[in-house]
Protein backbone atom coordinates (compact mmCIF):
# COMPACT_ATOMS: atom_id res chain seq x y z
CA UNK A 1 -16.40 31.99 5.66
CA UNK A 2 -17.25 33.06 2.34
CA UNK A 3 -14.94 36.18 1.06
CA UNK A 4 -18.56 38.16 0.86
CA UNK A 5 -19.41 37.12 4.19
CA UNK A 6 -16.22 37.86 5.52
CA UNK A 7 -16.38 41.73 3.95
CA UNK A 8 -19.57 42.12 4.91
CA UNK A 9 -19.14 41.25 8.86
CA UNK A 10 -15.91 43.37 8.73
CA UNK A 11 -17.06 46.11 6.53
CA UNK A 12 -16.54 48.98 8.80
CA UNK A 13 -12.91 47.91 9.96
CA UNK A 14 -11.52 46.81 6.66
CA UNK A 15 -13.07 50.36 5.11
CA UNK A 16 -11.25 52.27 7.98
CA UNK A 17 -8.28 50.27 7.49
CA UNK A 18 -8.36 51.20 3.31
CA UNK A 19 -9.21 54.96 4.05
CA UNK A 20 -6.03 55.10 5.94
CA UNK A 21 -4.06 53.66 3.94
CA UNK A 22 -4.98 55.71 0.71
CA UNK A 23 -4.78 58.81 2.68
CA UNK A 24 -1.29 58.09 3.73
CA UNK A 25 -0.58 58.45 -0.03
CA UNK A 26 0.42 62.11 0.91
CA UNK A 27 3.06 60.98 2.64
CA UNK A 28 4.37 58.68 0.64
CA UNK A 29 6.99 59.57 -1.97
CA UNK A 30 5.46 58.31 -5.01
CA UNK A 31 2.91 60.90 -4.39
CA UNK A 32 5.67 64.06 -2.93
CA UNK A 33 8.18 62.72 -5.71
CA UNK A 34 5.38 64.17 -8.39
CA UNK A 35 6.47 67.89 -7.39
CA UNK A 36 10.43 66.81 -7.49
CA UNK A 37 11.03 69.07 -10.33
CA UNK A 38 8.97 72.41 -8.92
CA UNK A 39 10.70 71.73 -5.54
CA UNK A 40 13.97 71.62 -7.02
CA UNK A 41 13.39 74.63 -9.42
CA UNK A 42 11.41 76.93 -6.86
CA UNK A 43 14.76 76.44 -4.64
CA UNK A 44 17.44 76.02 -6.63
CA UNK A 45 18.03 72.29 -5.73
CA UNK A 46 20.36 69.73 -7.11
CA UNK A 47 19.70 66.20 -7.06
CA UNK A 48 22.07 65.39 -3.98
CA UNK A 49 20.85 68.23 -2.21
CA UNK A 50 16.89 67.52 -2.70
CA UNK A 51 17.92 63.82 -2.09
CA UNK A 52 20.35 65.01 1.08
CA UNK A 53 16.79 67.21 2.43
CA UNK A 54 14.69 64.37 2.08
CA UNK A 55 16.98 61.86 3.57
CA UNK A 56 17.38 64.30 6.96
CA UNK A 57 13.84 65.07 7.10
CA UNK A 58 12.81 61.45 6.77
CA UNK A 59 15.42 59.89 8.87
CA UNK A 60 13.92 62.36 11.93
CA UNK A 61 11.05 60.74 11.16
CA UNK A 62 11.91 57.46 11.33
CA UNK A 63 13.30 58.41 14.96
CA UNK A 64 10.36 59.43 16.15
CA UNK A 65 8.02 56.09 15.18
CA UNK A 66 10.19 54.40 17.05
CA UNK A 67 8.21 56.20 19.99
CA UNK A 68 5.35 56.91 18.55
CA UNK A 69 4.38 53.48 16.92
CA UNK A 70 3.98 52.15 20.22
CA UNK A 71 0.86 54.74 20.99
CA UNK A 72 -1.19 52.34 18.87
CA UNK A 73 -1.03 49.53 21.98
CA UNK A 74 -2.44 52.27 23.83
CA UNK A 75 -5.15 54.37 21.97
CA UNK A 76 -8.03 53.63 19.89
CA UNK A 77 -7.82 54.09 16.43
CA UNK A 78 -10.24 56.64 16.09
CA UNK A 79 -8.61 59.19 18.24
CA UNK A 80 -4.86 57.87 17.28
CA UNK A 81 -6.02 58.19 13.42
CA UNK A 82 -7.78 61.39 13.85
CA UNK A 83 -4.89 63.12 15.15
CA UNK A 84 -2.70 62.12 12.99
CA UNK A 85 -4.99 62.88 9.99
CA UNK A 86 -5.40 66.46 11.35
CA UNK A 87 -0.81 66.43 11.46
CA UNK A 88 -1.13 65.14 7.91
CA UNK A 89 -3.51 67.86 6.61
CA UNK A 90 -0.81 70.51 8.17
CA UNK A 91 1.75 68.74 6.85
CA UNK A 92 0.57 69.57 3.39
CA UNK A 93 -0.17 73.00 4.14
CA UNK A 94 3.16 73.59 5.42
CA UNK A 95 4.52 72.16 2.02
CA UNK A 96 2.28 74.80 0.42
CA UNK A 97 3.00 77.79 2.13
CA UNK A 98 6.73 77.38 3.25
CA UNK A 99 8.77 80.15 1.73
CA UNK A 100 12.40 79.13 2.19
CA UNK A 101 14.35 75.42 1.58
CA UNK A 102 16.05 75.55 5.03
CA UNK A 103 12.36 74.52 6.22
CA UNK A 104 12.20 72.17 3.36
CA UNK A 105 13.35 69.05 6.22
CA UNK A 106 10.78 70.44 8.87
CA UNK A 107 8.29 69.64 5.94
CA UNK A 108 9.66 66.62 4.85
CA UNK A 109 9.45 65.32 8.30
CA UNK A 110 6.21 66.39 8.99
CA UNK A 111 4.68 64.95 5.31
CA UNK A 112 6.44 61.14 6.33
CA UNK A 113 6.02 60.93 9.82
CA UNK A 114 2.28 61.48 9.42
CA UNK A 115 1.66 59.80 6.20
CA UNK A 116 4.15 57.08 5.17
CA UNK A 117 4.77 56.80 8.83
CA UNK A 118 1.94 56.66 11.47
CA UNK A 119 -1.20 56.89 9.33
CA UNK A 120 -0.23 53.63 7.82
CA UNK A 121 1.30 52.26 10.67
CA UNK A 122 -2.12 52.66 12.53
CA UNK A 123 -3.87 50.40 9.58
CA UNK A 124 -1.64 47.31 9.09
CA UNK A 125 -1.18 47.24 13.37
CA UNK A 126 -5.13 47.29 13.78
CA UNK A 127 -5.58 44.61 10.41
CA UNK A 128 -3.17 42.55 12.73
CA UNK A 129 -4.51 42.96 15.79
CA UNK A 130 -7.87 42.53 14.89
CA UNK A 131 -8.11 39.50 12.91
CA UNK A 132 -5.87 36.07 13.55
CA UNK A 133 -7.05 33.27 11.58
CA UNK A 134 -8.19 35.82 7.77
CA UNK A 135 -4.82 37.95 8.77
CA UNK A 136 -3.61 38.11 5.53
CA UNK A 137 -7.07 37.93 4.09
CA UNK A 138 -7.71 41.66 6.05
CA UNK A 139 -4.36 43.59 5.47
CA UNK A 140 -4.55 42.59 1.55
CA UNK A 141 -8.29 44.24 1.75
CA UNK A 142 -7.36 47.00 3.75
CA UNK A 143 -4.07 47.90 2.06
CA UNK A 144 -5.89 48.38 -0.91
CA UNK A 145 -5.89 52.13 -0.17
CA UNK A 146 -1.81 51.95 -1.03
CA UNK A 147 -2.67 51.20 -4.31
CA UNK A 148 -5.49 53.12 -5.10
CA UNK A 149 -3.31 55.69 -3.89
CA UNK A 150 -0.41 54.74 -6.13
CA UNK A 151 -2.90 54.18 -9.05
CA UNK A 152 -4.71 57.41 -9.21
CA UNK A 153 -3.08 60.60 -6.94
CA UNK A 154 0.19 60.43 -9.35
CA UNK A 155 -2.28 60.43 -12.78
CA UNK A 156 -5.25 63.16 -11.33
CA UNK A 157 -1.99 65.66 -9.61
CA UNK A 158 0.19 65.46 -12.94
CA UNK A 159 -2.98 66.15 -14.93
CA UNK A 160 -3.86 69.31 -12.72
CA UNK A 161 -0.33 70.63 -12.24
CA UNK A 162 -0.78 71.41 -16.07
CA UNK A 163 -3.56 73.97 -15.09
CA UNK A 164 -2.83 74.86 -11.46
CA UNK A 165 0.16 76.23 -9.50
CA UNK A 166 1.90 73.37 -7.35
CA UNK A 167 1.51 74.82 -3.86
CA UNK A 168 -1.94 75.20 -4.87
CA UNK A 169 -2.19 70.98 -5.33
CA UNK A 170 -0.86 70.64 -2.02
CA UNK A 171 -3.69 72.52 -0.45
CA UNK A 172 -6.11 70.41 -1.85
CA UNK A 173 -4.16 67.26 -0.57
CA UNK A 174 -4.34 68.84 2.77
CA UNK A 175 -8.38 69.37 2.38
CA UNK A 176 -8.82 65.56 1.35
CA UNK A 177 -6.65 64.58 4.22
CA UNK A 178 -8.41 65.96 7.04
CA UNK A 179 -12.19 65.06 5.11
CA UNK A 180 -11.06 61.86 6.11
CA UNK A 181 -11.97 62.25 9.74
CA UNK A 182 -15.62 62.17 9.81
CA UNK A 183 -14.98 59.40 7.56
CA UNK A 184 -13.11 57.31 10.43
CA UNK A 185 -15.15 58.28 12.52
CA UNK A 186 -18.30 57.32 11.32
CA UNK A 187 -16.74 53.77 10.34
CA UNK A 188 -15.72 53.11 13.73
CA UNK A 189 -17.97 53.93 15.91
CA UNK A 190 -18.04 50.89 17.32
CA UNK A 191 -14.60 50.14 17.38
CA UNK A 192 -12.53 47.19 18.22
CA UNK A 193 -10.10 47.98 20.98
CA UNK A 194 -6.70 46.59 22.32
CA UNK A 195 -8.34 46.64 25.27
CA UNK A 196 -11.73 44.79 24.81
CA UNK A 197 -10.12 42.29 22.70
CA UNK A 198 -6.97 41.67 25.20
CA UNK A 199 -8.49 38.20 25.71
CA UNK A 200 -10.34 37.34 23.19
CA UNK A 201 -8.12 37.97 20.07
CA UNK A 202 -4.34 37.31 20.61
CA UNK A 203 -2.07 35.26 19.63
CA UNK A 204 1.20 34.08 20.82
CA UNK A 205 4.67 33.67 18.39
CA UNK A 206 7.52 32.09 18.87
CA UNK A 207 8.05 29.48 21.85
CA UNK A 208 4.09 30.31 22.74
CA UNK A 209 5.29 33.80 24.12
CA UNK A 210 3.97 37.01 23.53
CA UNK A 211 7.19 39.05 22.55
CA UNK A 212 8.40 42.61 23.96
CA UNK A 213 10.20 45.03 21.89
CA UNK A 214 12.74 44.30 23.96
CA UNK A 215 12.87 40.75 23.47
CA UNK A 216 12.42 41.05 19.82
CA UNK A 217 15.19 43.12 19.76
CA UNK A 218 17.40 40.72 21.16
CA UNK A 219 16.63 37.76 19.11
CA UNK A 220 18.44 36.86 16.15
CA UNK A 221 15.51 37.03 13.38
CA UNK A 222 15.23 40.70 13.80
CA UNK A 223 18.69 41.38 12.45
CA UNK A 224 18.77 38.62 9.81
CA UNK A 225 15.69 40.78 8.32
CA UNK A 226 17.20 44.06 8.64
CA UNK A 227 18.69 44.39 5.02
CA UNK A 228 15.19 42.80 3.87
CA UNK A 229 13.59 45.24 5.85
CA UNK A 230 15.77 48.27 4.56
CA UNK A 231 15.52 47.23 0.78
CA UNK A 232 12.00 47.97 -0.49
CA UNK A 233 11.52 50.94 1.33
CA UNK A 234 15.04 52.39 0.30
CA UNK A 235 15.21 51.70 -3.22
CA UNK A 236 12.00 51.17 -4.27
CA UNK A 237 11.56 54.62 -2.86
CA UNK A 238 14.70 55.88 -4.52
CA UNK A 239 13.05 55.06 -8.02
CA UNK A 240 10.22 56.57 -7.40
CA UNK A 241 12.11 60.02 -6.16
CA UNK A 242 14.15 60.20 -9.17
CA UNK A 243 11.25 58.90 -11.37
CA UNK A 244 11.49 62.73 -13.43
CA UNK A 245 15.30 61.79 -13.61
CA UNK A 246 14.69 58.58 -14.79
CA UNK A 247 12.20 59.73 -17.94
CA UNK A 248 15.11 62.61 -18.44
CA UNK A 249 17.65 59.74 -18.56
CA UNK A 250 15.14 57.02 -21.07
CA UNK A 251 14.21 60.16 -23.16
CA UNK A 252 10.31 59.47 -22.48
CA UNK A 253 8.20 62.24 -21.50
CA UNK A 254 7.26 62.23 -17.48
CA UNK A 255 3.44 61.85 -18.45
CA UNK A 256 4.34 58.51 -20.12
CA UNK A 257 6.34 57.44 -17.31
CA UNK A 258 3.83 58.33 -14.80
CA UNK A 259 1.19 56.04 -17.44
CA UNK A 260 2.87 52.87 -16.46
CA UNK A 261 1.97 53.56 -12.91
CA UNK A 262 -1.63 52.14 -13.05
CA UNK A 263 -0.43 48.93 -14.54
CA UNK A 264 2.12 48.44 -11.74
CA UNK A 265 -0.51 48.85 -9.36
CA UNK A 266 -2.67 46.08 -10.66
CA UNK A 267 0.24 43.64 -10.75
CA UNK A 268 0.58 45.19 -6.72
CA UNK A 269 -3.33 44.18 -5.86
CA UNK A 270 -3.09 40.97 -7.70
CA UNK A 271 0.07 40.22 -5.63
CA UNK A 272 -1.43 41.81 -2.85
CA UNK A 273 -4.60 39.59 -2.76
CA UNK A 274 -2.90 36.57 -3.43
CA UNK A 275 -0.12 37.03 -1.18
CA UNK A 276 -2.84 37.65 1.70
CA UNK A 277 -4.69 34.55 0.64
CA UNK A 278 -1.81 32.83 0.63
CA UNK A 279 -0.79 33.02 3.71
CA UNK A 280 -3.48 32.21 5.63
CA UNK A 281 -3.16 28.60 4.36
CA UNK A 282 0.86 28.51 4.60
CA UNK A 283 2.10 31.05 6.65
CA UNK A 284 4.71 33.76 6.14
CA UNK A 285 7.55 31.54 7.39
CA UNK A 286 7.58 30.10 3.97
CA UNK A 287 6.38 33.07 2.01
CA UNK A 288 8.52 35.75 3.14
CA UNK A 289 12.15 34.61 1.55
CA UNK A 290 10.57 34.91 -2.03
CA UNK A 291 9.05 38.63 -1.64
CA UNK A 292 12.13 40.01 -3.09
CA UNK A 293 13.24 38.35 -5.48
CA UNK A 294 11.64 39.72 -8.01
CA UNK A 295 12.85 42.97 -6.94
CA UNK A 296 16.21 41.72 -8.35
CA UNK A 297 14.69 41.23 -12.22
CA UNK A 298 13.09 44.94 -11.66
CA UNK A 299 16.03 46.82 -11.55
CA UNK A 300 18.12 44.95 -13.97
CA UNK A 301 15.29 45.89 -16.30
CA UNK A 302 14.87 49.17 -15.55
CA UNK A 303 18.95 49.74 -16.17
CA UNK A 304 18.82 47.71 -18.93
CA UNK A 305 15.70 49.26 -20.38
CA UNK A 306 15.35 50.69 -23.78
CA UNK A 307 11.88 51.03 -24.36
CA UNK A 308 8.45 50.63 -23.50
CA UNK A 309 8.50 46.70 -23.18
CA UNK A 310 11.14 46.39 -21.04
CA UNK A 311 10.05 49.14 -19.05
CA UNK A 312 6.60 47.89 -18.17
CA UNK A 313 8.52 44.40 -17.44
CA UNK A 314 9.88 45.82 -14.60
CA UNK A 315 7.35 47.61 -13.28
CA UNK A 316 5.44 44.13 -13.40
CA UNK A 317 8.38 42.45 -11.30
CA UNK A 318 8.26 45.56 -9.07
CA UNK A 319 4.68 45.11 -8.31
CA UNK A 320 5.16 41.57 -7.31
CA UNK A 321 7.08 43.00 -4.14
CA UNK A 322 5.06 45.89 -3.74
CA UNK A 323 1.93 44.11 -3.25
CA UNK A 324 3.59 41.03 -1.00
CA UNK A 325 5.21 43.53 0.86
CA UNK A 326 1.84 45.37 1.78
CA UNK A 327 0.56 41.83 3.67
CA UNK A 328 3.71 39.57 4.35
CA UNK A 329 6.15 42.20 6.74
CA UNK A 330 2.91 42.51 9.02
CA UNK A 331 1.74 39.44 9.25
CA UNK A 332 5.42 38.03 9.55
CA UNK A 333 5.50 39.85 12.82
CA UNK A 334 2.49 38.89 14.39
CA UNK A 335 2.98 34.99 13.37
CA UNK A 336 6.41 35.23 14.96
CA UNK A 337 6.38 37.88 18.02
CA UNK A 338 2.63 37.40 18.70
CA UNK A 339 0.11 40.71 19.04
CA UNK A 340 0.10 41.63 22.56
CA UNK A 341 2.61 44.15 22.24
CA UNK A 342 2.63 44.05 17.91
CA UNK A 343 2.61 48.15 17.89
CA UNK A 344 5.35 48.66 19.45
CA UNK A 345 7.50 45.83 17.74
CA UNK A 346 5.55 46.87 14.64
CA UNK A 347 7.17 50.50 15.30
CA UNK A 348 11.03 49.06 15.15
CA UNK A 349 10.43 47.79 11.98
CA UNK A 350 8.89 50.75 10.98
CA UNK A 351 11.00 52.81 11.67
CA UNK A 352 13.63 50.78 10.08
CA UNK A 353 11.36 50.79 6.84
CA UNK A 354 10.83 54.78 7.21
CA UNK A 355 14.86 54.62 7.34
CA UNK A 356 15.16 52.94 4.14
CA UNK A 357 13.17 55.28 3.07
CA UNK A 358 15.37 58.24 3.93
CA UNK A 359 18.77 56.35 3.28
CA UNK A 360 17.68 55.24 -0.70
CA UNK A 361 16.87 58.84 -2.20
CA UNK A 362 19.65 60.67 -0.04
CA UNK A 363 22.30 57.83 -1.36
CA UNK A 364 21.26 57.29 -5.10
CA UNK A 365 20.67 61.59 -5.18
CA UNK A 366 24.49 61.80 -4.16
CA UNK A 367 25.49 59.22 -6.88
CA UNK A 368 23.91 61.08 -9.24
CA UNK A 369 25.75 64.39 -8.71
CA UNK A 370 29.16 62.30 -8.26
CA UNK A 371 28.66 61.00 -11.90
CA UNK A 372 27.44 57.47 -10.69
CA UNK A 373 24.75 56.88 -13.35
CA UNK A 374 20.78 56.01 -12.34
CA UNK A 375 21.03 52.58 -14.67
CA UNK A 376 24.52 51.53 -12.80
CA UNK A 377 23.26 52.23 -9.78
CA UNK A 378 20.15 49.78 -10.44
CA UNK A 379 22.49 47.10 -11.03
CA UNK A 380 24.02 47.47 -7.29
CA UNK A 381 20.72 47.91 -6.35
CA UNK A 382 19.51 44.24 -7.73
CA UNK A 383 22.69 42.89 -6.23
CA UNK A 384 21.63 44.23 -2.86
CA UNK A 385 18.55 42.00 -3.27
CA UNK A 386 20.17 39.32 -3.45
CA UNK A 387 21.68 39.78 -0.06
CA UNK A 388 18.87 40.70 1.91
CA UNK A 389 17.17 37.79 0.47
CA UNK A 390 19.94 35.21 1.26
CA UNK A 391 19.49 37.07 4.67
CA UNK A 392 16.26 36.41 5.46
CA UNK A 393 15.88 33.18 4.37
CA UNK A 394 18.88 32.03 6.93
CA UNK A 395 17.20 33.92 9.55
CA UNK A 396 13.76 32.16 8.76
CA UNK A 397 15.29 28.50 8.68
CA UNK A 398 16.56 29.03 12.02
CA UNK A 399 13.65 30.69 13.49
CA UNK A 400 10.88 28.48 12.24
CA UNK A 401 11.38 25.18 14.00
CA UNK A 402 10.49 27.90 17.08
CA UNK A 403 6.76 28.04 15.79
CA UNK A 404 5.93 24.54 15.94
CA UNK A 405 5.61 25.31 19.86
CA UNK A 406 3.21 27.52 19.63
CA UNK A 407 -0.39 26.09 19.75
């Protein structure tokens, strides 16, 4: 099939699948990180305590998905995504109006649980229930809303916080969240379900066996891509957060920093769409052990950095991962635990992700105020890469002889 056909025959589930993912943008931190510096100012914030807020508030989160994930074997996605949608638009209204920082974590938690948590969660689990054999093909289309997100929200909200008071901008995010629900709704009227596709539409992983949590759990492969799991998420979140410390520290202007963004994002579609192309012809068993290595080149550069050409270097080895990272981790799963029960083992990892995500601002926020530079620390950080990917690729030698048994 034709990549026109394809888009046109799946046009209302790959649009539902992109809507969600931009929308989670609100959620996400490149897009909270933005308001860092009001945040810290309108509270009286350092950088460990801002980090230490967003670390609690996110880690609660990533508790909860581990629970609430699984609701996506369960519901459709129009009433699972609608809810959630209506949690994200009060999210950002509680960011707005909340008057005191010891609520600041109740925000926090509410802002990533429904946007970088279940909003997106919902997308990549449907793109991988859905579709078997254009997988990778369908989460590359539909998590095109990550970087549209990532591409524009940062550029348009800097731009308007120049005219408009900050609490004001999260008002509007919450009115653009919840527009989103007629949206859904009207794209999936006519939904695919877990239920009506039960039999028509899975497939089976490792030793031809659908996988429980449970099971998963148990198995060896999960922990061998824990670190690989925790990286991205952690640090590449972690940059992002500190991204007004980080123009502070390369004496640019946070406008020019923020500049770059859109030119990272095209390197993340590029890899994005390739990565999902790719690995529908060889399959993420030999495709995942590379996603982070250029992760490792990204934040030498960025410590290393002293101007503009180094600087956009990086953000072109960051986008590499970025964009593999929005097709390969949910595909991975699928192709090795099957899709029977892919939300809930879907949820583990994340949850782990959401984790990172709390653990890499929280940590590199605290080595900031203990006088461990934002350049050293990228150094660590690229030697942490090199772990996790060491990591997984043990893990994914051992564990691939297993798929040859499935048919």
């Amino acid at each position: 099939m034709s990549i026109l056909a394809f888009l046109r025959s799946n046009a209302p589930w790959l649009s539902a699948g992109v809507l969600l993912t931009f929308l989670s943008s609100f959620g996400q931190t490149f897009f909270i990180s933005i308001f860092a510096g009001q945040i810290r100012s309108e509270f009286g914030l350092s950088h460990g305590e801002w980090g230490g807020i967003y670390t609690l508030g996110t880690g609660l989160s990533a508790l909860v998905m581990v629970w609430a994930g699984g609701l996506t074997d369960l519901f459709r996605v129009r009433v699972l995504g609608a809810l959630v949608l209506l949690m994200l638009m009060a999210a950002c209204l509680f960011m707005a109006l909340n008057p005191v920082w010891w609520l600041l974590p109740a925000v926090i938690f509410t802002l990533r649980f429904a946007g970088q948590g279940m909003t997106s969660h919902i997308a990549v689990v449907a793109m991988s229930r859905w579709f078997i054999a254009t997988r990778g093909k369908a989460l590359s289309i539909a998590t095109l809303g990550f970087a549209a997100g990532e591409a524009l929200l940062p550029l348009i909200f800097v731009a308007l916080m120049i005219h408009y008071d900050w609490r004001l901008l999260w008002g509007l995010a919450g009115l653009i969240a919840v527009s989103g629900i007629p949206i859904l709704l009207l794209l999936l009227r006519h939904e695919r379900t877990p239920q009506s596709m039960a039999h028509l539409s899975q497939s089976t992983g490792m030793d031809s066996r659908h996988w429980t949590r449970n099971q998963a759990l148990r198995h060896f492969l999960f922990w061998f891509m824990i670190p690989a799991l925790l990286g991205p998420s952690a640090f590449n979140t972690a940059f992002f957060f500190h991204q007004v410390h980080f123009a502070d520290i390369k004496t640019i202007d946070h406008v020019d920093l923020v500049a770059m963004f859109p030119f990272y994002t095209a390197v993340s579609i590029a890899a994005m769409v390739l990565s999902g192309w790719a690995l529908d012809r060889l399959g993420t068993a030999r495709l995942m052990p590379l996603s982070q290595v250029p992760m490792v080149f990204a934040f030498l550069l960025f410590a290393q950095a002293d101007g503009p050409t180094a600087m956009v270097l990086g953000f072109f080895f960051l986008g590499l991962t970025t964009g593999m990272n929005a097709t390969l981790p949910s595909a991975f799963w699928a192709e090795f635990y099957g899709t029977r029960n892919i939300g809930s083992i879907k949820a583990m990892a994340a949850a782990l992700m959401v984790l990172g995500s709390a653990i890499g601002p929280g940590l590199t926020g605290l080595g900031i105020d203990l006088g461990l530079g934002i350049e050293a620390q990228y150094v660590l950080i690229a030697g942490y890469f090199v772990f996790a990917t060491v990591m997984m690729g043990l893990g994914i030698a051992r564990a691939r002889p297993l798929l040859t048994l499935a048919p």
